[in-house]
PDB file of N, CA and C in Angstrom:
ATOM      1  N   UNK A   1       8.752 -40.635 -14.820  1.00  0.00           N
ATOM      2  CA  UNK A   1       8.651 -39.463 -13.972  1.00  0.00           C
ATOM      3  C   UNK A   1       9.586 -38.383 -14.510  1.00  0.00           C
ATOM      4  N   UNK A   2       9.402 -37.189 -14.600  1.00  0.00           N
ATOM      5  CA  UNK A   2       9.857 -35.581 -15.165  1.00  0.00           C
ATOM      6  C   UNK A   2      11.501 -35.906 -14.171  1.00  0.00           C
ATOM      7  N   UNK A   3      12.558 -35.731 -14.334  1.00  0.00           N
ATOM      8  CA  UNK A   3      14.182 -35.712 -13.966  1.00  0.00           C
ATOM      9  C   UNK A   3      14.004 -34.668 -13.115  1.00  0.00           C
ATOM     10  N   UNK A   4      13.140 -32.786 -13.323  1.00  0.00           N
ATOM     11  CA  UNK A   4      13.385 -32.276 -12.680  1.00  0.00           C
ATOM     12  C   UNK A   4      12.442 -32.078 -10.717  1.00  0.00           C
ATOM     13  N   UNK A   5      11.045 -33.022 -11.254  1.00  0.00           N
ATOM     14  CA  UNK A   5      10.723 -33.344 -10.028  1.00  0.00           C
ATOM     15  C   UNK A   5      11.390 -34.510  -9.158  1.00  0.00           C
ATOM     16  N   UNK A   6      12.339 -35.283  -9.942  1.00  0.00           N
ATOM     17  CA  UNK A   6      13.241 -36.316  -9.220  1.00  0.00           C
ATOM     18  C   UNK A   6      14.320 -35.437  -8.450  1.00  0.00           C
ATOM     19  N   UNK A   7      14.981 -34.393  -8.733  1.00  0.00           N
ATOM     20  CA  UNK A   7      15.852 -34.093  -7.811  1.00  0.00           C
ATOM     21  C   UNK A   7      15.244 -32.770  -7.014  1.00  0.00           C
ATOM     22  N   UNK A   8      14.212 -32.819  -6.774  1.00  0.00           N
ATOM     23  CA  UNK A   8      13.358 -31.756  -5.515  1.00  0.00           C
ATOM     24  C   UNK A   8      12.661 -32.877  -4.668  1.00  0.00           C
ATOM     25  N   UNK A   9      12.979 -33.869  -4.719  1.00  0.00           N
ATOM     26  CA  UNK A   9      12.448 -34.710  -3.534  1.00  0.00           C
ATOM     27  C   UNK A   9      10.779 -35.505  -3.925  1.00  0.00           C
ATOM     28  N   UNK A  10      10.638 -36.070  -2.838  1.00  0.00           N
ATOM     29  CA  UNK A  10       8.528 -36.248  -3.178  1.00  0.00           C
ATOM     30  C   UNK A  10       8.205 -35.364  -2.703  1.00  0.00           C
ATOM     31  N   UNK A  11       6.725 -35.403  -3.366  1.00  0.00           N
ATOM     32  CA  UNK A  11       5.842 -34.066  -3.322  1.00  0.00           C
ATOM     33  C   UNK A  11       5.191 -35.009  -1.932  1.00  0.00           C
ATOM     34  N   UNK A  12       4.780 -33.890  -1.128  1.00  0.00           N
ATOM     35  CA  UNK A  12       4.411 -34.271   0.294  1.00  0.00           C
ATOM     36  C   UNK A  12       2.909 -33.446   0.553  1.00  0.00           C
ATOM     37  N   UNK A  13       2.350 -33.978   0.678  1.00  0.00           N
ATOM     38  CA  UNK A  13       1.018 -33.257   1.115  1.00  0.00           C
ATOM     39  C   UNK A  13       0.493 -32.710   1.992  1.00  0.00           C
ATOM     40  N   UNK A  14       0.410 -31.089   2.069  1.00  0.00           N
ATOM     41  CA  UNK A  14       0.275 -31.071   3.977  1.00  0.00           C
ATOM     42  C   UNK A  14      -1.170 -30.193   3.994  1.00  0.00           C
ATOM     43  N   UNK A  15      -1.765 -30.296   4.732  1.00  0.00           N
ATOM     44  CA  UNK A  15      -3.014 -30.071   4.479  1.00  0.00           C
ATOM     45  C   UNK A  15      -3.557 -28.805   4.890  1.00  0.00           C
ATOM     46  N   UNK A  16      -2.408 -28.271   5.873  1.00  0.00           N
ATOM     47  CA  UNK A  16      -2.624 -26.481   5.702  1.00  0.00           C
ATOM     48  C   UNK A  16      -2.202 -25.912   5.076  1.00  0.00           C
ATOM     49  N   UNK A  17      -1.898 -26.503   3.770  1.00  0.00           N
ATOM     50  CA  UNK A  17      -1.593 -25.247   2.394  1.00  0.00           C
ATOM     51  C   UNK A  17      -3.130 -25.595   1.823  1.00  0.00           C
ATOM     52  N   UNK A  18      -3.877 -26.259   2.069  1.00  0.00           N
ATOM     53  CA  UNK A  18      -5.080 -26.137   0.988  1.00  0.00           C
ATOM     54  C   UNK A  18      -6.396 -25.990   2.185  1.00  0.00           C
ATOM     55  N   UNK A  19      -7.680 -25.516   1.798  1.00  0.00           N
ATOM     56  CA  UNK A  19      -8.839 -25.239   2.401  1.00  0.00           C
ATOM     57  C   UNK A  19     -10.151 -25.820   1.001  1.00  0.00           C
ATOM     58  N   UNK A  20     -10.949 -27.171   1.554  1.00  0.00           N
ATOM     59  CA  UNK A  20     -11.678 -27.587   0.795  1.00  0.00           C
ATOM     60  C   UNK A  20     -11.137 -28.089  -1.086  1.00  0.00           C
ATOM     61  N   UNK A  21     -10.029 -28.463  -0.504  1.00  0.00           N
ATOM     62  CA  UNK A  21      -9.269 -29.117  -1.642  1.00  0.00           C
ATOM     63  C   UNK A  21      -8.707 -27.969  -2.570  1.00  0.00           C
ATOM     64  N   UNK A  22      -8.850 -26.916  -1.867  1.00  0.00           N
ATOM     65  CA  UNK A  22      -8.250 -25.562  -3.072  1.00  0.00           C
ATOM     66  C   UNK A  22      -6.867 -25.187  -2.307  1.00  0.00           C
ATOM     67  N   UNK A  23      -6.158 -25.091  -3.240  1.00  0.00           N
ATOM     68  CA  UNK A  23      -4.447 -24.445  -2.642  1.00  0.00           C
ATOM     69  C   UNK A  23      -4.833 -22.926  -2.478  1.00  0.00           C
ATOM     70  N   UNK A  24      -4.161 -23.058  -0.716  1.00  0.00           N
ATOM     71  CA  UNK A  24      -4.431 -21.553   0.220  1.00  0.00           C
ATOM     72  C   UNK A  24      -3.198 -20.886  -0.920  1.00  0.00           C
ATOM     73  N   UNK A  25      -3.549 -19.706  -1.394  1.00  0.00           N
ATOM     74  CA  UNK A  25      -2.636 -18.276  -1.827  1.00  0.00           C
ATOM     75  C   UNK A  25      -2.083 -17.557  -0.429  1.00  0.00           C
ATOM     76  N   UNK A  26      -0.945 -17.394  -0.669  1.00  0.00           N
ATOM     77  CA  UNK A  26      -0.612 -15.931   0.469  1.00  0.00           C
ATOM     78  C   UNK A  26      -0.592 -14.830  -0.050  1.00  0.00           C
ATOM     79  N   UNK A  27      -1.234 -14.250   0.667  1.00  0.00           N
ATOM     80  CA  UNK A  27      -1.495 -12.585   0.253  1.00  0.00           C
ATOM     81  C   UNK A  27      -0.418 -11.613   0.874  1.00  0.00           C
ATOM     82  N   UNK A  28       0.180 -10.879  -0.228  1.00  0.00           N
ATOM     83  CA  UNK A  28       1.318 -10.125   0.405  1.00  0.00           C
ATOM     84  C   UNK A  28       0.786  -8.741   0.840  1.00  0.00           C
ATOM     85  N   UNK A  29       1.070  -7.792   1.799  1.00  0.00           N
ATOM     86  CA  UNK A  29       0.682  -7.047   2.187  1.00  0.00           C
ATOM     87  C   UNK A  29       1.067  -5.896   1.385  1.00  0.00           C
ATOM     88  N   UNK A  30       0.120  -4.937   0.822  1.00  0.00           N
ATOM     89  CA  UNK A  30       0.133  -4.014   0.133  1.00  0.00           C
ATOM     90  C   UNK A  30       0.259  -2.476   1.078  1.00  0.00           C
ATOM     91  N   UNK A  31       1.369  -1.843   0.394  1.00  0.00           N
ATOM     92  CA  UNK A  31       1.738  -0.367   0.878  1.00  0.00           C
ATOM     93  C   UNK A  31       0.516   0.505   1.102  1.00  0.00           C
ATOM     94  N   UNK A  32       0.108   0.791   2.739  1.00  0.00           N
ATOM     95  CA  UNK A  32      -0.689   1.573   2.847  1.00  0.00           C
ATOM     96  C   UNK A  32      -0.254   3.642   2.527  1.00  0.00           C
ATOM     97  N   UNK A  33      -1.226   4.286   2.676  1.00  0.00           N
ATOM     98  CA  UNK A  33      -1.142   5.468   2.390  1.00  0.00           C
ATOM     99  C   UNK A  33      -1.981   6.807   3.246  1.00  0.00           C
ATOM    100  N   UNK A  34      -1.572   7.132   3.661  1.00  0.00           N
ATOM    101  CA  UNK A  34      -2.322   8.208   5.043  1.00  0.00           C
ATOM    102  C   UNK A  34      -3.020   9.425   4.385  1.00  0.00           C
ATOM    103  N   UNK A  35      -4.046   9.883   3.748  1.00  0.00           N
ATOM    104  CA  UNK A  35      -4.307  11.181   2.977  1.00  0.00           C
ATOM    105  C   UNK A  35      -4.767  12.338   4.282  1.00  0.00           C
ATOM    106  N   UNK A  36      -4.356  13.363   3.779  1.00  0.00           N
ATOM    107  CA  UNK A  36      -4.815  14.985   4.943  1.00  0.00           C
ATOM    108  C   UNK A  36      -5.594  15.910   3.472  1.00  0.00           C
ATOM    109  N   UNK A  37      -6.720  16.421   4.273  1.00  0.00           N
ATOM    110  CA  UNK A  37      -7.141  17.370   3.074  1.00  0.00           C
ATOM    111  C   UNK A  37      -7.111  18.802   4.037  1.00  0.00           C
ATOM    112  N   UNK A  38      -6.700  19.663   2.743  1.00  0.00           N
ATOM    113  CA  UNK A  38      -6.256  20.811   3.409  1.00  0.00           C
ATOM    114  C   UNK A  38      -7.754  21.885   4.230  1.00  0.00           C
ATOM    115  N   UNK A  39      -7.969  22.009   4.959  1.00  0.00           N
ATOM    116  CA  UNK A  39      -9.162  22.524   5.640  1.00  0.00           C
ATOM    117  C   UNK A  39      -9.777  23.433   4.920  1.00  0.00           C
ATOM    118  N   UNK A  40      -8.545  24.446   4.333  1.00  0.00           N
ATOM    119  CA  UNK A  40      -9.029  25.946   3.989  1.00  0.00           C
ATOM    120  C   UNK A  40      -8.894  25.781   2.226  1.00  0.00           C
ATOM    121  N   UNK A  41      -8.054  24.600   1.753  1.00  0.00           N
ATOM    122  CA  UNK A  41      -8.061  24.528   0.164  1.00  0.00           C
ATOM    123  C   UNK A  41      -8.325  22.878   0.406  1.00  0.00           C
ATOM    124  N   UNK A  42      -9.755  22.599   0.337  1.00  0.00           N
ATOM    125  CA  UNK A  42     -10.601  21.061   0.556  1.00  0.00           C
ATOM    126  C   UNK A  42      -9.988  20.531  -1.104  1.00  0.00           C
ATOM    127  N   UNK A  43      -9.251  20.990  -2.274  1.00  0.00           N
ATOM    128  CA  UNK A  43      -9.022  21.006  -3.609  1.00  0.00           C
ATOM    129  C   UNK A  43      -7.987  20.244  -3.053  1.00  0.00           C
ATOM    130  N   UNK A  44      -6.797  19.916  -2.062  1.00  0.00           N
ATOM    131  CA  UNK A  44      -5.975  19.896  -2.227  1.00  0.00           C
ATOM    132  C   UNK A  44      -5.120  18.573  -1.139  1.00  0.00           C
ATOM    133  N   UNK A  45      -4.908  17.969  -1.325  1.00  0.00           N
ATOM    134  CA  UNK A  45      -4.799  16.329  -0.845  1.00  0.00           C
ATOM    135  C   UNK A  45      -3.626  16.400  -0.708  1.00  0.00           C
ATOM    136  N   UNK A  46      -2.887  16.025   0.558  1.00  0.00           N
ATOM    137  CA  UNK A  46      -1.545  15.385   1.130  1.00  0.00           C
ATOM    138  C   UNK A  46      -1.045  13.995   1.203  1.00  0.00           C
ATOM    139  N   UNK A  47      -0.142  13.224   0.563  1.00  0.00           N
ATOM    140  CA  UNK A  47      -0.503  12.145   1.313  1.00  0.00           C
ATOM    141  C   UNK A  47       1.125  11.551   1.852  1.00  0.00           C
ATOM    142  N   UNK A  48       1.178  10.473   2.838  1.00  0.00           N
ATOM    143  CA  UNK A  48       2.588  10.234   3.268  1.00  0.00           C
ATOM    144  C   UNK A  48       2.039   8.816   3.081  1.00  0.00           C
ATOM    145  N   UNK A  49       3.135   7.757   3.822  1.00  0.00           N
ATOM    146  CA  UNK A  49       2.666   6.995   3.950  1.00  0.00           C
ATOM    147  C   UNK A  49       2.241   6.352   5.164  1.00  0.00           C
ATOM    148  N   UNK A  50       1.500   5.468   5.778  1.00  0.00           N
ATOM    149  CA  UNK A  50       0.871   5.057   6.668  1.00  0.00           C
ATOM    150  C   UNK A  50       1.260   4.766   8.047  1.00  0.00           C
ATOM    151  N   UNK A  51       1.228   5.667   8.870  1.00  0.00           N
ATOM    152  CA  UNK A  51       1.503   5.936  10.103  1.00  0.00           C
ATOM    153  C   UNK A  51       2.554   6.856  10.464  1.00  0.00           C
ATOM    154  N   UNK A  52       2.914   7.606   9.273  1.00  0.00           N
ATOM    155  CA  UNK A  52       3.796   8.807   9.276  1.00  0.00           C
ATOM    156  C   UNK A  52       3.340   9.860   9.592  1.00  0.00           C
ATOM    157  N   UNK A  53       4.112  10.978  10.121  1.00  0.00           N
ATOM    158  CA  UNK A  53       3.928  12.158  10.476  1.00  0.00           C
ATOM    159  C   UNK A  53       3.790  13.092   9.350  1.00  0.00           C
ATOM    160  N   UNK A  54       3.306  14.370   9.360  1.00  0.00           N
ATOM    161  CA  UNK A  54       2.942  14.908   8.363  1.00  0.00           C
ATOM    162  C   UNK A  54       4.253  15.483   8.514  1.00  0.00           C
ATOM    163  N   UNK A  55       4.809  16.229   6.899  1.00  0.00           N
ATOM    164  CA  UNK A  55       6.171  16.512   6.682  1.00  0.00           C
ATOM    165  C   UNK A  55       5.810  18.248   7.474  1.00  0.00           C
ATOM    166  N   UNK A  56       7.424  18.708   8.407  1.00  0.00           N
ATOM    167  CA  UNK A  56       7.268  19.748   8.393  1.00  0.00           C
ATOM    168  C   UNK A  56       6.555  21.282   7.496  1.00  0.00           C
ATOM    169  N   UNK A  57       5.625  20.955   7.836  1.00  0.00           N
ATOM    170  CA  UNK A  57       4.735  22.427   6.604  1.00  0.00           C
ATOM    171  C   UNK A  57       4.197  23.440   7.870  1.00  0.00           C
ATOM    172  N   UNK A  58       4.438  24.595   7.116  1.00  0.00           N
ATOM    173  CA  UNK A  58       4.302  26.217   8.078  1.00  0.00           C
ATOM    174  C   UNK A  58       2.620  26.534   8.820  1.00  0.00           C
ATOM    175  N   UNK A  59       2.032  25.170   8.025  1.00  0.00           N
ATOM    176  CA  UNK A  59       0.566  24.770   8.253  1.00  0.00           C
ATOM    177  C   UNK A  59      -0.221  23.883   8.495  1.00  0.00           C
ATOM    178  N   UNK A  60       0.736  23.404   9.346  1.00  0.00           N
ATOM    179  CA  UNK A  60       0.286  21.793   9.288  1.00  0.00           C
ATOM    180  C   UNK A  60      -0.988  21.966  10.661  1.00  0.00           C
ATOM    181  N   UNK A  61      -1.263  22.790  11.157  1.00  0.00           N
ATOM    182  CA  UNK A  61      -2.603  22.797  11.469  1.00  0.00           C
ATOM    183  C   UNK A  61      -4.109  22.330  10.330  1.00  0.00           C
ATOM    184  N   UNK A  62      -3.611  23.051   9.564  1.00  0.00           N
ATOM    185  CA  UNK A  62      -4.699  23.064   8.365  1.00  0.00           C
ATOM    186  C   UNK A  62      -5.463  21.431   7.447  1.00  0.00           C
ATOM    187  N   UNK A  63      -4.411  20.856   7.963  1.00  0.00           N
ATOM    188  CA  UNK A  63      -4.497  19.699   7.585  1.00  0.00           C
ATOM    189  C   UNK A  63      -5.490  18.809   8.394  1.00  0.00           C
ATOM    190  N   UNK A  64      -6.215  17.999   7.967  1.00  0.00           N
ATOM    191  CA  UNK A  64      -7.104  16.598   8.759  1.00  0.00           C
ATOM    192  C   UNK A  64      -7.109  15.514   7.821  1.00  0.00           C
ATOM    193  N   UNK A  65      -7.006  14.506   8.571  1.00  0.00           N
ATOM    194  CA  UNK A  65      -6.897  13.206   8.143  1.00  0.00           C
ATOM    195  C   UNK A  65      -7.924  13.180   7.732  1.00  0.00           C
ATOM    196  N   UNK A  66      -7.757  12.634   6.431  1.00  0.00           N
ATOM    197  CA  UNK A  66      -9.269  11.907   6.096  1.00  0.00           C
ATOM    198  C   UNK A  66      -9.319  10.116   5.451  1.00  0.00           C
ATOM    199  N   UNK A  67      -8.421   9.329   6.146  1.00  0.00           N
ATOM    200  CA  UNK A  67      -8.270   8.171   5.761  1.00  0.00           C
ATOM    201  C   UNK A  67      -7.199   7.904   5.196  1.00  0.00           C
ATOM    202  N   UNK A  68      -6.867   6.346   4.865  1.00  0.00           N
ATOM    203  CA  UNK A  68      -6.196   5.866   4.648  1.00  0.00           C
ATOM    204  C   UNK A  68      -6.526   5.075   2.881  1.00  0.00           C
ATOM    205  N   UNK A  69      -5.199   4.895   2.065  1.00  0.00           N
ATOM    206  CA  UNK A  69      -5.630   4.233   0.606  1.00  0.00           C
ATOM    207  C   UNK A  69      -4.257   3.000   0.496  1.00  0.00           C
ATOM    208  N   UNK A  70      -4.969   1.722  -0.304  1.00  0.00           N
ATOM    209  CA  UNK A  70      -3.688   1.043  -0.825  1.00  0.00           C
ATOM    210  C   UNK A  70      -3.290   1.564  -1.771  1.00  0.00           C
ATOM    211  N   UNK A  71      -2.374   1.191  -2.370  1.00  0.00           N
ATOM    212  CA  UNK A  71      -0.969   1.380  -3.257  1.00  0.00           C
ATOM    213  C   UNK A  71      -2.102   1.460  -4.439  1.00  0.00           C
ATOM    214  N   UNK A  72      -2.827   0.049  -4.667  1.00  0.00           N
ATOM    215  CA  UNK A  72      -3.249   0.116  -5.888  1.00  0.00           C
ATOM    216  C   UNK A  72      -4.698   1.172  -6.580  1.00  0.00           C
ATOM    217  N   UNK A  73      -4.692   1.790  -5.278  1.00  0.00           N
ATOM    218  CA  UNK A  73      -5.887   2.699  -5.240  1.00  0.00           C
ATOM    219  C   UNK A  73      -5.327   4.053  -5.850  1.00  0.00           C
ATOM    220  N   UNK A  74      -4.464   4.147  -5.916  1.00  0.00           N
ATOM    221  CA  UNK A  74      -3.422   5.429  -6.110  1.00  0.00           C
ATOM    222  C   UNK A  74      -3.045   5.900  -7.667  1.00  0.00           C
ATOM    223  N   UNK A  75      -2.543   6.635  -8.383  1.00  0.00           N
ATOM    224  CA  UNK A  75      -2.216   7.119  -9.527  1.00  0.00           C
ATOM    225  C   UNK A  75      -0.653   6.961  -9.191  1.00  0.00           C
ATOM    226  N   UNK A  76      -0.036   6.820 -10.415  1.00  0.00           N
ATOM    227  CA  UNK A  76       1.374   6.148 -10.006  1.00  0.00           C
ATOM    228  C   UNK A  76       1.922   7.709  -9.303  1.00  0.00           C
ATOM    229  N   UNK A  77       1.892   9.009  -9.873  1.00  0.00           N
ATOM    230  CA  UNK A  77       2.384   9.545  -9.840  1.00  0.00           C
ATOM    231  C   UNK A  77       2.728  10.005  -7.746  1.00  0.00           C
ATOM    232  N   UNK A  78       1.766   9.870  -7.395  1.00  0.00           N
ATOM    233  CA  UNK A  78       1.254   9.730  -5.937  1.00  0.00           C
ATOM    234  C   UNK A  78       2.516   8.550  -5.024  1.00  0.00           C
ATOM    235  N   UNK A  79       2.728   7.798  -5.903  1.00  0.00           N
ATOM    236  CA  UNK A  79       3.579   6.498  -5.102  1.00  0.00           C
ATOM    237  C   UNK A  79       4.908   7.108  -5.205  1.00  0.00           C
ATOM    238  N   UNK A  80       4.762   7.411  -6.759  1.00  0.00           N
ATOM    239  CA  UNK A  80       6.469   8.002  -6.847  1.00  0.00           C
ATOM    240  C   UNK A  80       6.539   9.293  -6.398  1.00  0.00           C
ATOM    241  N   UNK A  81       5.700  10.259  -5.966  1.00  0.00           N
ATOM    242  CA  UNK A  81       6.466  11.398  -5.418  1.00  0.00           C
ATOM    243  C   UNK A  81       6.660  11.275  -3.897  1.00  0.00           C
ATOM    244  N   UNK A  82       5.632  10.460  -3.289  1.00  0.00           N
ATOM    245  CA  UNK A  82       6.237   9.423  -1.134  1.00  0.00           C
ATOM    246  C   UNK A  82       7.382   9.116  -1.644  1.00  0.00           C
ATOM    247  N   UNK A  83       7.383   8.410  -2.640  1.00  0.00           N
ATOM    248  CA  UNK A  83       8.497   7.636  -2.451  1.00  0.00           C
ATOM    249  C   UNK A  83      10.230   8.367  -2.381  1.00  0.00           C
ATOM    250  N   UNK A  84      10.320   9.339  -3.562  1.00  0.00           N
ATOM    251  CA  UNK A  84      11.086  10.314  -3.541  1.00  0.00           C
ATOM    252  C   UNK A  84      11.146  10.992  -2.464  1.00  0.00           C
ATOM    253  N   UNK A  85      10.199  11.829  -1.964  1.00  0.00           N
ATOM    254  CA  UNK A  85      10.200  13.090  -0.817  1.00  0.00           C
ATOM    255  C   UNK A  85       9.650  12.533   0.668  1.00  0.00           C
ATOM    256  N   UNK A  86       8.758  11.660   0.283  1.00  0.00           N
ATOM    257  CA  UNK A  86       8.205  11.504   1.415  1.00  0.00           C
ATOM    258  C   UNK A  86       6.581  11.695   1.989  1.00  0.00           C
ATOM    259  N   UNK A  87       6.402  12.250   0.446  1.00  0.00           N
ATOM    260  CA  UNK A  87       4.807  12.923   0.660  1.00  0.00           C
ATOM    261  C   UNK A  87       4.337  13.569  -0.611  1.00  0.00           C
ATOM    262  N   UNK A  88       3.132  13.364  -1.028  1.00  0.00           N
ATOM    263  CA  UNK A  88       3.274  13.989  -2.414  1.00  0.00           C
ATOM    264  C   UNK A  88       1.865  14.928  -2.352  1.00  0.00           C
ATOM    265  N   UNK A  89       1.513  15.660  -3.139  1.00  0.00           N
ATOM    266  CA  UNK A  89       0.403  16.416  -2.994  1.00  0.00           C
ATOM    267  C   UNK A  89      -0.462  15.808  -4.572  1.00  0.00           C
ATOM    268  N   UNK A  90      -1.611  16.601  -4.136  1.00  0.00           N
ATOM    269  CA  UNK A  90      -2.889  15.882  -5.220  1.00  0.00           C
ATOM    270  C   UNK A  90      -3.751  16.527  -5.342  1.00  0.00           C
ATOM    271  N   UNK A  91      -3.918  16.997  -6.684  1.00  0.00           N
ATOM    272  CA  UNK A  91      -5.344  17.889  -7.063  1.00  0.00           C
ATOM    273  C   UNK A  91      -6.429  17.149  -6.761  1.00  0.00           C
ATOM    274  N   UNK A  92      -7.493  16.985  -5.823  1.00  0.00           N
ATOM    275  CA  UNK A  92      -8.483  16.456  -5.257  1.00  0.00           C
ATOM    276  C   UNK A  92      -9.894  16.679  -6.565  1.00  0.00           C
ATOM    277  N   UNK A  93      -9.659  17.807  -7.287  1.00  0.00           N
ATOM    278  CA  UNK A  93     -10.849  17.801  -7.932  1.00  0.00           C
ATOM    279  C   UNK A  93     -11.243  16.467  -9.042  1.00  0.00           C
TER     280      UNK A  93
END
């Protein structure tokens, strides 16, 4: 027997880590993302992140939600400017 499975104990079998003999994965929850497109410039995409308020802007009427994106749906540049400020903007075309 391998020395380093001797000092982690026996392997124990429990049967809610697996479904039809396959080992269950946990899925980690991925950073959601809130997008607003600007009403009067539709070119022009807001986004914060998910369940945030839109950042003080002199226009934040102008803005409507138009859904929500994961992390991996995103262009990096989009993650890193929330992440910095809080909200990043996006040429929509």
């Amino acid at each position: 027997m391998d020395s380093s499975r001797q000092s982690r104990g026996p392997l124990v079998f429990d049967p809610s880590h697996f479904r039809f003999g396959v080992p269950i994965r946990k899925v980690t929850s991925m950073q959601q993302y809130d997008l607003y497109i600007n009403a009067k410039k539709p070119a022009i995409g807001l986004y914060v992140r998910k369940g945030t308020n839109l950042p003080d802007l002199a226009d934040k009427a102008d803005w409507v939600f138009d859904g929500s994106a994961a992390q991996d749906l995103l262009p990096p540049s989009v993650i890193e400017g929330v992440a910095a400020s809080g909200h990043a903007f996006r040429d929509m075309d």
